[in-house]
C-alpha atoms as a PDB file:
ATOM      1  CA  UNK A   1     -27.080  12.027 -53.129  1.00  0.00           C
ATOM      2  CA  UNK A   2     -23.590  13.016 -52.308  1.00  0.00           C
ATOM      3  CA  UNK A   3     -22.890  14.172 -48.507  1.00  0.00           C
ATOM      4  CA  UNK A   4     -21.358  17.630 -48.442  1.00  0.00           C
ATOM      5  CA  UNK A   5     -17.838  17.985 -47.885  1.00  0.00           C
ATOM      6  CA  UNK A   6     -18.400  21.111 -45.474  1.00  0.00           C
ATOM      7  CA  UNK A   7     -20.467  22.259 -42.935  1.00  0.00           C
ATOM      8  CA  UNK A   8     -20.704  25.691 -41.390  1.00  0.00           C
ATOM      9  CA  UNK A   9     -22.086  25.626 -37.772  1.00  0.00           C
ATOM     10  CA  UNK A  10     -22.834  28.626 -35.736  1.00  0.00           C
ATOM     11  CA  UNK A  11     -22.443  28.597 -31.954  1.00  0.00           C
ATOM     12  CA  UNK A  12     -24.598  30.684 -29.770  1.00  0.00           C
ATOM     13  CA  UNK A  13     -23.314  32.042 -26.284  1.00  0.00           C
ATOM     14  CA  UNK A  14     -26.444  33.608 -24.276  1.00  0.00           C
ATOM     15  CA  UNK A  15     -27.273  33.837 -20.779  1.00  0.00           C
ATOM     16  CA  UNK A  16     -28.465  31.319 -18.458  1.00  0.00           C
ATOM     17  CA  UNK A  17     -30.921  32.638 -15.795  1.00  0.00           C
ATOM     18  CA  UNK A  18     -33.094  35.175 -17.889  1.00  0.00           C
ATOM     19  CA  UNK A  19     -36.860  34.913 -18.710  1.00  0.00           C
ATOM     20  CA  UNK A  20     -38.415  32.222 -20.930  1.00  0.00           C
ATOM     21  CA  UNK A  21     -39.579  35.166 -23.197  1.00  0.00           C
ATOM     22  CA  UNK A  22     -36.689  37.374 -23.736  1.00  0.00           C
ATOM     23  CA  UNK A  23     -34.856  33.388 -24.118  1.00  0.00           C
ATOM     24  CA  UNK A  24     -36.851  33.132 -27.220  1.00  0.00           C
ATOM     25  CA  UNK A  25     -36.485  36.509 -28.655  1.00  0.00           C
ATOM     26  CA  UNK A  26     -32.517  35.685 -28.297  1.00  0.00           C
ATOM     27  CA  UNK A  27     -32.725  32.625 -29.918  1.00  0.00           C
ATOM     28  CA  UNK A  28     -35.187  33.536 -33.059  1.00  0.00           C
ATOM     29  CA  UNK A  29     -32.309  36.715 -33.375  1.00  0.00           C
ATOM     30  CA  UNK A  30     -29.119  34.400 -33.490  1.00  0.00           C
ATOM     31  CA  UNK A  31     -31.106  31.992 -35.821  1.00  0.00           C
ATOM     32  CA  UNK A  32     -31.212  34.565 -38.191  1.00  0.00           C
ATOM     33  CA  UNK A  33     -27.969  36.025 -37.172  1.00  0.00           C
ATOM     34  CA  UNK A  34     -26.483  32.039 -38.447  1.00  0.00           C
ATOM     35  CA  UNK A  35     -28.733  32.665 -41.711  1.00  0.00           C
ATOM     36  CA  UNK A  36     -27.322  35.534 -42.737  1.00  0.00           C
ATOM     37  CA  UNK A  37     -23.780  34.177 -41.682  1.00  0.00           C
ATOM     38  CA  UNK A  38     -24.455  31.306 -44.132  1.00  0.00           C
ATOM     39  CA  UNK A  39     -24.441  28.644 -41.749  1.00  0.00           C
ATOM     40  CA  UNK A  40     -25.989  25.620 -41.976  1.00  0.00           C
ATOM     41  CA  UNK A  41     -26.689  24.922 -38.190  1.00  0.00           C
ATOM     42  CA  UNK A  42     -27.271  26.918 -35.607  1.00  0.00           C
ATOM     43  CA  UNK A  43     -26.230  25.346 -31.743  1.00  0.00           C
ATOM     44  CA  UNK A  44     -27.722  26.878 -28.733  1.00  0.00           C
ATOM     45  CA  UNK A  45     -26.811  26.411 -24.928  1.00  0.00           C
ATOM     46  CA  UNK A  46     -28.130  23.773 -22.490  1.00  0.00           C
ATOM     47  CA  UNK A  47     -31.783  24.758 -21.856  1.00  0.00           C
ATOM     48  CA  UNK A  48     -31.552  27.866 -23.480  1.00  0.00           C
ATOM     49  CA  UNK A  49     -35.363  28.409 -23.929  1.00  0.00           C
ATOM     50  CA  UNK A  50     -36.303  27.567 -20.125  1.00  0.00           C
ATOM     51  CA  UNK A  51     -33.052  28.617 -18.929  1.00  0.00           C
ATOM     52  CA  UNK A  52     -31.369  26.709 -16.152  1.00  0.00           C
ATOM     53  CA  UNK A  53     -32.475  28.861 -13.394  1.00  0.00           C
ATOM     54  CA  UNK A  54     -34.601  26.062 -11.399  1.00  0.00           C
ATOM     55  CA  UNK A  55     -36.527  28.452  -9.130  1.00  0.00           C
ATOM     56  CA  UNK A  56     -38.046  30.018 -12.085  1.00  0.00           C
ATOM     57  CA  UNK A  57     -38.196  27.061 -14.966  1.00  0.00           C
ATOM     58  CA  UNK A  58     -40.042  24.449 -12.368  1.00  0.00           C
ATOM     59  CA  UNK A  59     -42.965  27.281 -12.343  1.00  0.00           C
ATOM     60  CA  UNK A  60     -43.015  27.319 -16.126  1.00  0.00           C
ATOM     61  CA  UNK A  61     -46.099  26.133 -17.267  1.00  0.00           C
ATOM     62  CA  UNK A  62     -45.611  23.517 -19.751  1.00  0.00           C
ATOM     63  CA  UNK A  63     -47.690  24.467 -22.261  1.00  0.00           C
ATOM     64  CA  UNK A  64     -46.086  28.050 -22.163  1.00  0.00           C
ATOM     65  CA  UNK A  65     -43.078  26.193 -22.700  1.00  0.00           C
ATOM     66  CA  UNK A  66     -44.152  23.765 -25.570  1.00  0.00           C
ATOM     67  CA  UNK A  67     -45.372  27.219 -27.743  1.00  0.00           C
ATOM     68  CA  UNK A  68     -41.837  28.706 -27.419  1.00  0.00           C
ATOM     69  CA  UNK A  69     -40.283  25.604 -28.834  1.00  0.00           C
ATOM     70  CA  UNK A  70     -42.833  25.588 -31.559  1.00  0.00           C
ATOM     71  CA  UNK A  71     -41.952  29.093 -32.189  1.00  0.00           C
ATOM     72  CA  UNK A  72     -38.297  28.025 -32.279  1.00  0.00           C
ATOM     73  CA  UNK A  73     -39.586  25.676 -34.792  1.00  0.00           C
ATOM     74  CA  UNK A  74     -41.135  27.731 -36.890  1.00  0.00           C
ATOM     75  CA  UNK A  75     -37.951  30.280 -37.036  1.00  0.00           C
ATOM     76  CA  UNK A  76     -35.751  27.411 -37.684  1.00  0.00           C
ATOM     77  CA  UNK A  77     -38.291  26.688 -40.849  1.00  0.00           C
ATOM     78  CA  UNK A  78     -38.224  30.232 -41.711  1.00  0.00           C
ATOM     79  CA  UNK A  79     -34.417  30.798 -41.965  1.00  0.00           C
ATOM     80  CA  UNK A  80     -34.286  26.990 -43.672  1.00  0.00           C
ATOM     81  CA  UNK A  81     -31.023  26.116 -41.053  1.00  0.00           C
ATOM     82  CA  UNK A  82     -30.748  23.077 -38.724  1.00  0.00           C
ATOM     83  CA  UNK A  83     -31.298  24.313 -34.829  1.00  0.00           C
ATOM     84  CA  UNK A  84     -30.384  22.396 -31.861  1.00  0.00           C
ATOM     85  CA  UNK A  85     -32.168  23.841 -28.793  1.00  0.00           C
ATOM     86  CA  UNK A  86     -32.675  23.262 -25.236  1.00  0.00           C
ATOM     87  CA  UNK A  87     -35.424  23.040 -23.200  1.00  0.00           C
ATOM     88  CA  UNK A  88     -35.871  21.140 -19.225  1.00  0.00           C
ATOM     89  CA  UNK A  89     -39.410  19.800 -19.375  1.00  0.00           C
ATOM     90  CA  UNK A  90     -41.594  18.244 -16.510  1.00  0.00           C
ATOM     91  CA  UNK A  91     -42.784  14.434 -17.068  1.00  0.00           C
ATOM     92  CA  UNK A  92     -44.830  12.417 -15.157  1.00  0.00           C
ATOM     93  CA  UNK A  93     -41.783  11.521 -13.273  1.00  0.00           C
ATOM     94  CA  UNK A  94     -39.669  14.527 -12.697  1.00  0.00           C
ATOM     95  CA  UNK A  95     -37.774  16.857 -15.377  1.00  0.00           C
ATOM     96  CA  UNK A  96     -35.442  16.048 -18.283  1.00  0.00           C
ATOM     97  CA  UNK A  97     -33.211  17.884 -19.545  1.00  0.00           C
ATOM     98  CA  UNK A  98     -33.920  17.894 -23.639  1.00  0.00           C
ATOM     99  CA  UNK A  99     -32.022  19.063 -26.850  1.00  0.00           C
ATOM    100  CA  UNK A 100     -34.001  19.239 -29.403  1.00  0.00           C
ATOM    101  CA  UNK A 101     -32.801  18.933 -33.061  1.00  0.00           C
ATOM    102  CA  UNK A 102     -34.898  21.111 -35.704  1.00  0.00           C
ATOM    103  CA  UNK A 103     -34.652  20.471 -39.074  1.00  0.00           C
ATOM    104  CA  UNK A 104     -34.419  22.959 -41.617  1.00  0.00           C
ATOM    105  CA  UNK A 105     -38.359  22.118 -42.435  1.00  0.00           C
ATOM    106  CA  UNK A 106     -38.953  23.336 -38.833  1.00  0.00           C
ATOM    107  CA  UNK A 107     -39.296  19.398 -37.171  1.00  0.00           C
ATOM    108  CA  UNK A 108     -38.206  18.010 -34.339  1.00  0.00           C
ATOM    109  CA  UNK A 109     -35.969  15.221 -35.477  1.00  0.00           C
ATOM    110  CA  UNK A 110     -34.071  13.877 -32.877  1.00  0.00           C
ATOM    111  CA  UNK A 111     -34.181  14.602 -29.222  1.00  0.00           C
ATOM    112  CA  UNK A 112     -31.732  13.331 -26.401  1.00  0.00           C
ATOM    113  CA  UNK A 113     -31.841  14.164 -22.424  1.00  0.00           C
ATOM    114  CA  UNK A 114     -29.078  14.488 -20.444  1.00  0.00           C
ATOM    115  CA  UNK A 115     -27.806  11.478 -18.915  1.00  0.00           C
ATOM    116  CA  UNK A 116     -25.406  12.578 -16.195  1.00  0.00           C
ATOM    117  CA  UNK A 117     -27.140  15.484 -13.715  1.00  0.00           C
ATOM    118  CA  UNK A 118     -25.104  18.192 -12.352  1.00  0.00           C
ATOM    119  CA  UNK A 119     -25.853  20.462  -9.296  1.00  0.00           C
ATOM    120  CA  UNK A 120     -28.245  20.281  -6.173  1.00  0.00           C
ATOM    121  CA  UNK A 121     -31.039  21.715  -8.167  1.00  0.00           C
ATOM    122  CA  UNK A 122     -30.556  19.180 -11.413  1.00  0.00           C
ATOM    123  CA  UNK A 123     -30.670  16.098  -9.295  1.00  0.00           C
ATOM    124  CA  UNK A 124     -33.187  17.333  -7.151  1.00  0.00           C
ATOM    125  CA  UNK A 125     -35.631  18.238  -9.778  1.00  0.00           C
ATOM    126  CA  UNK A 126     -34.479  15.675 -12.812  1.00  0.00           C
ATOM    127  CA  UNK A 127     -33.720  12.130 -13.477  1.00  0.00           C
ATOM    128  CA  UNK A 128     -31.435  11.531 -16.320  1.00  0.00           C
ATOM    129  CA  UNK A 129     -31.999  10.067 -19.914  1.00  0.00           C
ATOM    130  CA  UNK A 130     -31.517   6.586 -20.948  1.00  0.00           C
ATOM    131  CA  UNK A 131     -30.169   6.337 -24.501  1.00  0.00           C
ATOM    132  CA  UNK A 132     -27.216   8.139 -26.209  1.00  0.00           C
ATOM    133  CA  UNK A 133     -27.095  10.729 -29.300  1.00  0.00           C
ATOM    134  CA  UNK A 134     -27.247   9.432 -32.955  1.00  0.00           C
ATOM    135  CA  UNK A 135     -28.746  11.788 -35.466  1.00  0.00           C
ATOM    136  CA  UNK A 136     -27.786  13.278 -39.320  1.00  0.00           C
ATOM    137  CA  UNK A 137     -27.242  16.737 -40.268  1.00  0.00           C
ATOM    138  CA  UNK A 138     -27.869  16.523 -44.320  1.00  0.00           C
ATOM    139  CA  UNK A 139     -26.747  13.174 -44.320  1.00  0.00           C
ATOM    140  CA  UNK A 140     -23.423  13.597 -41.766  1.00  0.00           C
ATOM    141  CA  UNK A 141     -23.696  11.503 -39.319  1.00  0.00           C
ATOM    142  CA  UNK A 142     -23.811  13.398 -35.870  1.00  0.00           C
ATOM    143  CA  UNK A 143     -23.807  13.145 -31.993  1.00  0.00           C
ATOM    144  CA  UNK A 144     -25.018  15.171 -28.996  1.00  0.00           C
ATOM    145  CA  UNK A 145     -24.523  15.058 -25.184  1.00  0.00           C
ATOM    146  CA  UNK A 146     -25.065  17.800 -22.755  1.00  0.00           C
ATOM    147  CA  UNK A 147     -22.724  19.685 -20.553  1.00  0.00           C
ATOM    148  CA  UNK A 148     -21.865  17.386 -17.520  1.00  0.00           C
ATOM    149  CA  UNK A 149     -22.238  14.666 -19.670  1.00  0.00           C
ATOM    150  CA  UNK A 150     -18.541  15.243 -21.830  1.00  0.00           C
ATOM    151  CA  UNK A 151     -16.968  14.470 -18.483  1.00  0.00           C
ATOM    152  CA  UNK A 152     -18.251  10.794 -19.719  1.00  0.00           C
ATOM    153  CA  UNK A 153     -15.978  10.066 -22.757  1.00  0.00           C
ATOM    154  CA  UNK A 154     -17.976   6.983 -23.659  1.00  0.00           C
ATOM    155  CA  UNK A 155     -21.161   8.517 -24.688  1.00  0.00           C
ATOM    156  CA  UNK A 156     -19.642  10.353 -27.421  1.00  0.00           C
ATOM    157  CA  UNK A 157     -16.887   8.072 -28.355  1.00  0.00           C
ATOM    158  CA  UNK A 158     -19.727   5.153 -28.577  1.00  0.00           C
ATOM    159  CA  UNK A 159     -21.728   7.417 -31.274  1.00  0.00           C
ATOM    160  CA  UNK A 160     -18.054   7.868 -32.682  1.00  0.00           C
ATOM    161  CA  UNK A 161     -17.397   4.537 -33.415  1.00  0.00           C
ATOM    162  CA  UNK A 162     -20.593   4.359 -35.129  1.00  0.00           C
ATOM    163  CA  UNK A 163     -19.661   6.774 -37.246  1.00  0.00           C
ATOM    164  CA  UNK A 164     -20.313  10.104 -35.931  1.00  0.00           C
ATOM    165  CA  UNK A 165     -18.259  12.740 -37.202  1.00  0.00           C
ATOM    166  CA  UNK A 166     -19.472  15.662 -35.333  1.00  0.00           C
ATOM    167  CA  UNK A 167     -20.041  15.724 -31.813  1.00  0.00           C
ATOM    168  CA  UNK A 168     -22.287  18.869 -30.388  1.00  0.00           C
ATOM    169  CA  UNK A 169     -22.326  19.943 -26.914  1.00  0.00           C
ATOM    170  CA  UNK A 170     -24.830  22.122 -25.798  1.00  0.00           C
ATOM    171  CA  UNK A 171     -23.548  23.324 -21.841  1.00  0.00           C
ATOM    172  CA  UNK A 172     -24.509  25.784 -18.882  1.00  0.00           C
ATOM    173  CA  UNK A 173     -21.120  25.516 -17.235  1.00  0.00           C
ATOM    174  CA  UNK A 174     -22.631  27.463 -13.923  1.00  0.00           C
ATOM    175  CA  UNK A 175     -21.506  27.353 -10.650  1.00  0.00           C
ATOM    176  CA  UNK A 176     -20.125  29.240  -7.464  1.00  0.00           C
ATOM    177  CA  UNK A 177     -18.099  31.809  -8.808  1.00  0.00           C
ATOM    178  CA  UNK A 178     -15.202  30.559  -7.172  1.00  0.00           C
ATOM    179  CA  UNK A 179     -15.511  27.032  -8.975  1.00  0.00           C
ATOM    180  CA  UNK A 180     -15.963  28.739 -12.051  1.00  0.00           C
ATOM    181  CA  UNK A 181     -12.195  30.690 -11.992  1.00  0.00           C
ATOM    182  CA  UNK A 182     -10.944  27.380 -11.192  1.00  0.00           C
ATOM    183  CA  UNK A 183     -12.445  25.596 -14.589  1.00  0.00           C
ATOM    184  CA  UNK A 184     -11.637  27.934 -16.445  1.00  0.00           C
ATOM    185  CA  UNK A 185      -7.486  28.571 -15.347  1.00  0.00           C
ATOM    186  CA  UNK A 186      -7.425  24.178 -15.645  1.00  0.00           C
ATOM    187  CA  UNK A 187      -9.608  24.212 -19.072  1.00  0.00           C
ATOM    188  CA  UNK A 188     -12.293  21.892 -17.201  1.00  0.00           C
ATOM    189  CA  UNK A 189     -15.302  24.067 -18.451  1.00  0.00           C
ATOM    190  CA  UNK A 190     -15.758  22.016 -21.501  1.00  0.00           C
ATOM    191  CA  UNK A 191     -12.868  19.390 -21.987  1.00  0.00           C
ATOM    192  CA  UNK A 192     -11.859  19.558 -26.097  1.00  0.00           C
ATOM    193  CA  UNK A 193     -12.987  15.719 -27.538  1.00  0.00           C
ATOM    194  CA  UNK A 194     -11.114  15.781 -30.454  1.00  0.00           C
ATOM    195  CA  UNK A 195      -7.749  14.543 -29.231  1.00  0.00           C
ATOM    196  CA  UNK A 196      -9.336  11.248 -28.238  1.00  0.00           C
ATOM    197  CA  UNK A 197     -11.449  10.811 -30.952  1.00  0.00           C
ATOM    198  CA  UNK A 198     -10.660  13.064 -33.818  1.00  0.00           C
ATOM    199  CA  UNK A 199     -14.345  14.220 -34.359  1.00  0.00           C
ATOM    200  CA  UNK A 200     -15.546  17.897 -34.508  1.00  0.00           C
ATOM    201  CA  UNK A 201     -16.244  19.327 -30.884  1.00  0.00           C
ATOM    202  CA  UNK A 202     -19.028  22.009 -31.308  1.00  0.00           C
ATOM    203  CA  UNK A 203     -19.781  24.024 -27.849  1.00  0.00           C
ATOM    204  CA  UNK A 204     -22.223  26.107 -26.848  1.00  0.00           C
ATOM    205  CA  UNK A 205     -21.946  27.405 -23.352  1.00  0.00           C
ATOM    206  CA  UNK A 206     -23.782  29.916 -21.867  1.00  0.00           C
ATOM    207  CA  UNK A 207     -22.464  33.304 -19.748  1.00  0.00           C
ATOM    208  CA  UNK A 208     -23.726  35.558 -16.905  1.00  0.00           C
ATOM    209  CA  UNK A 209     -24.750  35.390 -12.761  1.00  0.00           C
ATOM    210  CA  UNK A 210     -27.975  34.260 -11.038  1.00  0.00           C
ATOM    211  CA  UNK A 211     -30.146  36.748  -9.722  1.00  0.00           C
ATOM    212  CA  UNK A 212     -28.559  35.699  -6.024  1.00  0.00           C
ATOM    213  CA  UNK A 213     -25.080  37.066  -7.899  1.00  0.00           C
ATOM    214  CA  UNK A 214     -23.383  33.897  -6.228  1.00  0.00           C
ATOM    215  CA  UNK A 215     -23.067  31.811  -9.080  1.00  0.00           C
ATOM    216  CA  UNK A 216     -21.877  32.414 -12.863  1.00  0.00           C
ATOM    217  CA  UNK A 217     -20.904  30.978 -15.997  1.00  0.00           C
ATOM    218  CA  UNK A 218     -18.077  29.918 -17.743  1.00  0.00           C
ATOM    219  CA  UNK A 219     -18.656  31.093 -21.416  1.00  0.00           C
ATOM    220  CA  UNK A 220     -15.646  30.087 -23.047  1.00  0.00           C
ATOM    221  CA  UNK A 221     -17.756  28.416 -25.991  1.00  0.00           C
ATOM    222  CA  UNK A 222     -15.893  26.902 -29.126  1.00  0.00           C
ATOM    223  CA  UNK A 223     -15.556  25.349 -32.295  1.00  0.00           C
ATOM    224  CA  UNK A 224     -12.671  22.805 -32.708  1.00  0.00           C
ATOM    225  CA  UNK A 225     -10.537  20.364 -35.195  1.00  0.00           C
ATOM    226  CA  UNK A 226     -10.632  16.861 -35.045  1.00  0.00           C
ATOM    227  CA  UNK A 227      -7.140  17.558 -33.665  1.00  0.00           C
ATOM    228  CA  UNK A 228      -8.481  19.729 -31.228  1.00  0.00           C
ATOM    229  CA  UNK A 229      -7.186  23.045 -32.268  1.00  0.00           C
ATOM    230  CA  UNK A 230      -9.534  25.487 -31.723  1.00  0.00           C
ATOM    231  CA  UNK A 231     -11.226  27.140 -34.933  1.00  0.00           C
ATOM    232  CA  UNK A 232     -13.079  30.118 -33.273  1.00  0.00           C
ATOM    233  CA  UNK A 233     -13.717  30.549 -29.451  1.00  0.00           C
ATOM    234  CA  UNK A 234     -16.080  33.100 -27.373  1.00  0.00           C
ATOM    235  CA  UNK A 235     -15.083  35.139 -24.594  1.00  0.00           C
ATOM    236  CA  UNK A 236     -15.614  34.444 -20.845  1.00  0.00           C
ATOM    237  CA  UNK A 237     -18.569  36.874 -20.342  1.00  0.00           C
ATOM    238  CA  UNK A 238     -20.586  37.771 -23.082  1.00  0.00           C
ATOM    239  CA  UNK A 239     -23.081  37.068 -25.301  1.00  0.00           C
ATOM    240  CA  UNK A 240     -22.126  36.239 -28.857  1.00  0.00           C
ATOM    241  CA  UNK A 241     -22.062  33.851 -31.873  1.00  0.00           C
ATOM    242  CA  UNK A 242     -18.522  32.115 -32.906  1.00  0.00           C
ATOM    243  CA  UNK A 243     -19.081  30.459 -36.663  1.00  0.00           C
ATOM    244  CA  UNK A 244     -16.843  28.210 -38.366  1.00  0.00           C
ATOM    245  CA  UNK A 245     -16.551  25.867 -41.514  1.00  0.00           C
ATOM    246  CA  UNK A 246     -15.865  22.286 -41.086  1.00  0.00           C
ATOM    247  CA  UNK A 247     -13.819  20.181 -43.752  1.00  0.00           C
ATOM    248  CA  UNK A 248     -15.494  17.079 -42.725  1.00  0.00           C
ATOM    249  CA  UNK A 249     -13.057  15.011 -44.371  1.00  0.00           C
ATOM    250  CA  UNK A 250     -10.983  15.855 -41.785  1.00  0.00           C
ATOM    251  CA  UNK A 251     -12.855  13.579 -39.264  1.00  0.00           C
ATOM    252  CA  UNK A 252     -10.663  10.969 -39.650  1.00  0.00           C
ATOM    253  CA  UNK A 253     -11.931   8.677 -36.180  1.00  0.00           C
ATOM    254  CA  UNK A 254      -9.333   7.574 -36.372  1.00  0.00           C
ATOM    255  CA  UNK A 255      -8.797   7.049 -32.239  1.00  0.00           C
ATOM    256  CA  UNK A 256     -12.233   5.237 -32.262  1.00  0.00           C
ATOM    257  CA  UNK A 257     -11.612   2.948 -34.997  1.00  0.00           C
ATOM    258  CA  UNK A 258      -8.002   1.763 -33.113  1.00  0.00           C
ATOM    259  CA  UNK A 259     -10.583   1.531 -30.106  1.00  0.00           C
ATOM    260  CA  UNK A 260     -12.645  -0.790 -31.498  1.00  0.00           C
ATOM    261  CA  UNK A 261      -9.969  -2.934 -32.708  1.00  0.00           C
ATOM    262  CA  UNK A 262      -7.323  -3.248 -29.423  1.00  0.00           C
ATOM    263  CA  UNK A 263      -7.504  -5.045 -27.007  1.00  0.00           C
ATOM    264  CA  UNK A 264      -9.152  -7.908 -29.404  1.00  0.00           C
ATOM    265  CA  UNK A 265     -11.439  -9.275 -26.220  1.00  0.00           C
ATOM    266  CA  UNK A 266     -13.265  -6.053 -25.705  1.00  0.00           C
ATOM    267  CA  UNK A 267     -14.140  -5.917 -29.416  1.00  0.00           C
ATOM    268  CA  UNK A 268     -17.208  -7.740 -29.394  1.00  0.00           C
ATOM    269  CA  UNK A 269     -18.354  -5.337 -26.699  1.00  0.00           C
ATOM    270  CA  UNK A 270     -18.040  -2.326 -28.516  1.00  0.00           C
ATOM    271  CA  UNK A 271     -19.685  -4.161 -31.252  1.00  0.00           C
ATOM    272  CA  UNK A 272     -22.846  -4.581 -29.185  1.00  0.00           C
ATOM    273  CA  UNK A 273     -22.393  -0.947 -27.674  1.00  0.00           C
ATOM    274  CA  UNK A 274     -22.785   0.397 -31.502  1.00  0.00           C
ATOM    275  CA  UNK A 275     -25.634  -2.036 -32.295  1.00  0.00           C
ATOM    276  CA  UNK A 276     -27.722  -0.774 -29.031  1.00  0.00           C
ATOM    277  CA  UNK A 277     -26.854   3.252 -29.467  1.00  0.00           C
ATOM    278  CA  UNK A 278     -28.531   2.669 -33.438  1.00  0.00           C
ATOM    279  CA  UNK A 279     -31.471   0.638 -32.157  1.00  0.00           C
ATOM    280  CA  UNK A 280     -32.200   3.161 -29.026  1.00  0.00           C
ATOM    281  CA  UNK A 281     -31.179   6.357 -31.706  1.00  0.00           C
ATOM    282  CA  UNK A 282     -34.818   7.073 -32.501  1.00  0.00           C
ATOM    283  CA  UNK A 283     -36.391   6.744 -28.880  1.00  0.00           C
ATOM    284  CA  UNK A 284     -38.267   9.695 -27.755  1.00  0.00           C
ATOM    285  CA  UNK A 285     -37.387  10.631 -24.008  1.00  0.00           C
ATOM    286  CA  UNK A 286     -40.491  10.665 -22.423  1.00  0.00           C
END
């Protein structure tokens, strides 16, 4: 079966410290919103079902929270699209932080958790994941990491070298509102990936203010080249969906490929880097 030669992804922009119920009537809407668009894959926010308010998700019962994903599911199934939602979920040791990828038949696929925690309520309540994003979209090879963790080049460029052409990054850029200004006038919200590895950079960020009203959120979600040139972007504050076609020929890696080549002593290493991110792919975080 051929691989397509495009693929239209939706980006979803929605807020990060609202109720686990009106989370999941947002989401089921912009999955049919990215239906209706024609898209192929609809990307949500870090932990936009749960939210990433921790005073309010660590009280979520579980099973309250494993019927909204199934929900999610089931939309996902309905509108025949590829979803990639959040969730933070308590284990028997602490929370992770989960993206979920749904496949059009309404499964869960492939799931990663954040590896790299962020904030005095993150690392307080979570421990981080221990295996980096490999996955396929209709047979394009794909990878994932959340938010904090594209301050880490290496665990997308890793996926990239073996063979990832699209890189998704689900995000909840929140902070004092002060620190927020700050990443957005230096572009630090979400860094663009393509200049260093010339793979689609998918974001999905989310917007708005605690109840407190001292934090907020960056928005600022986007859709960019392989060359990083931006393809469509969302505003700073508020909700919305950015969609955008991707020529998928067009990621080249060609950075990664030079990677793995120069200097010739560290190529065995990335060798074994690739060989252990395809035999950990499939792990379920538990």
């Amino acid at each position: 079966m051929a691989l397509p030669k495009t693929l239209q992804v939706s980006c979803v922009q929605t807020h990060w410290a609202k109720t686990l119920e009106h989370n999941l009537e947002r989401t089921i809407h912009y999955i049919n919103e990215a239906a209706v668009a024609g898209s192929r894959v609809a990307l949500f926010p870090e932990a936009n079902l749960t939210g990433y308010y921790f005073p309010y998700l660590v009280r979520l019962p579980a099973q309250k929270v494993q019927t909204a994903l199934n929900a999610v599911c089931d939309a996902a199934a309905d509108a025949g699209i590829w979803v990639i939602a959040g969730t933070i979920q308590k284990t028997a040791n602490k929370f992770l932080n989960l993206a979920h990828v749904i496949d059009p038949r309404g499964k869960i696929v492939h799931e990663y958790a954040k590896v790299n925690l962020a904030g005095r309520d993150e690392k307080k309540y979570c421990r981080g994941g221990d295996k980096l994003s490999l996955f396929e979209i209709d047979g394009i090879l794909c990878t994932m990491v959340i938010c904090r963790d594209g301050r880490h080049p290496e665990l997308y460029r890793i996926p990239g070298m073996a063979g990832a052409q699209i890189f998704f990054h689900p995000s909840c850029s929140s902070d004092e509102i002060d620190a927020v200004a700050w990443k957005r006038s230096s572009g630090r919200a979400q860094q663009p990936a393509g200049p260093n590895c010339q793979m689609f950079h998918c974001v999905a960020n989310t917007i708005g203010q605690n109840p407190e009203g001292n934090q907020t959120s960056s928005g600022w979600s986007f859709i960019r080249e392989p060359n990083g040139i931006p393809l469509a972007e969302a505003g700073y504050y508020q909700e919305e969906m950015i969609t955008a076609i991707l020529d998928v020929s067009r990621a080249t890696r060609g950075y990664l490929k030079d990677s793995m080549a120069n200097p010739p002593f560290l190529r065995g290493m990335w060798k074994k880097a690739v060989a252990e991110v395809k035999k950990r792919a499939d792990i379920k975080p538990v």
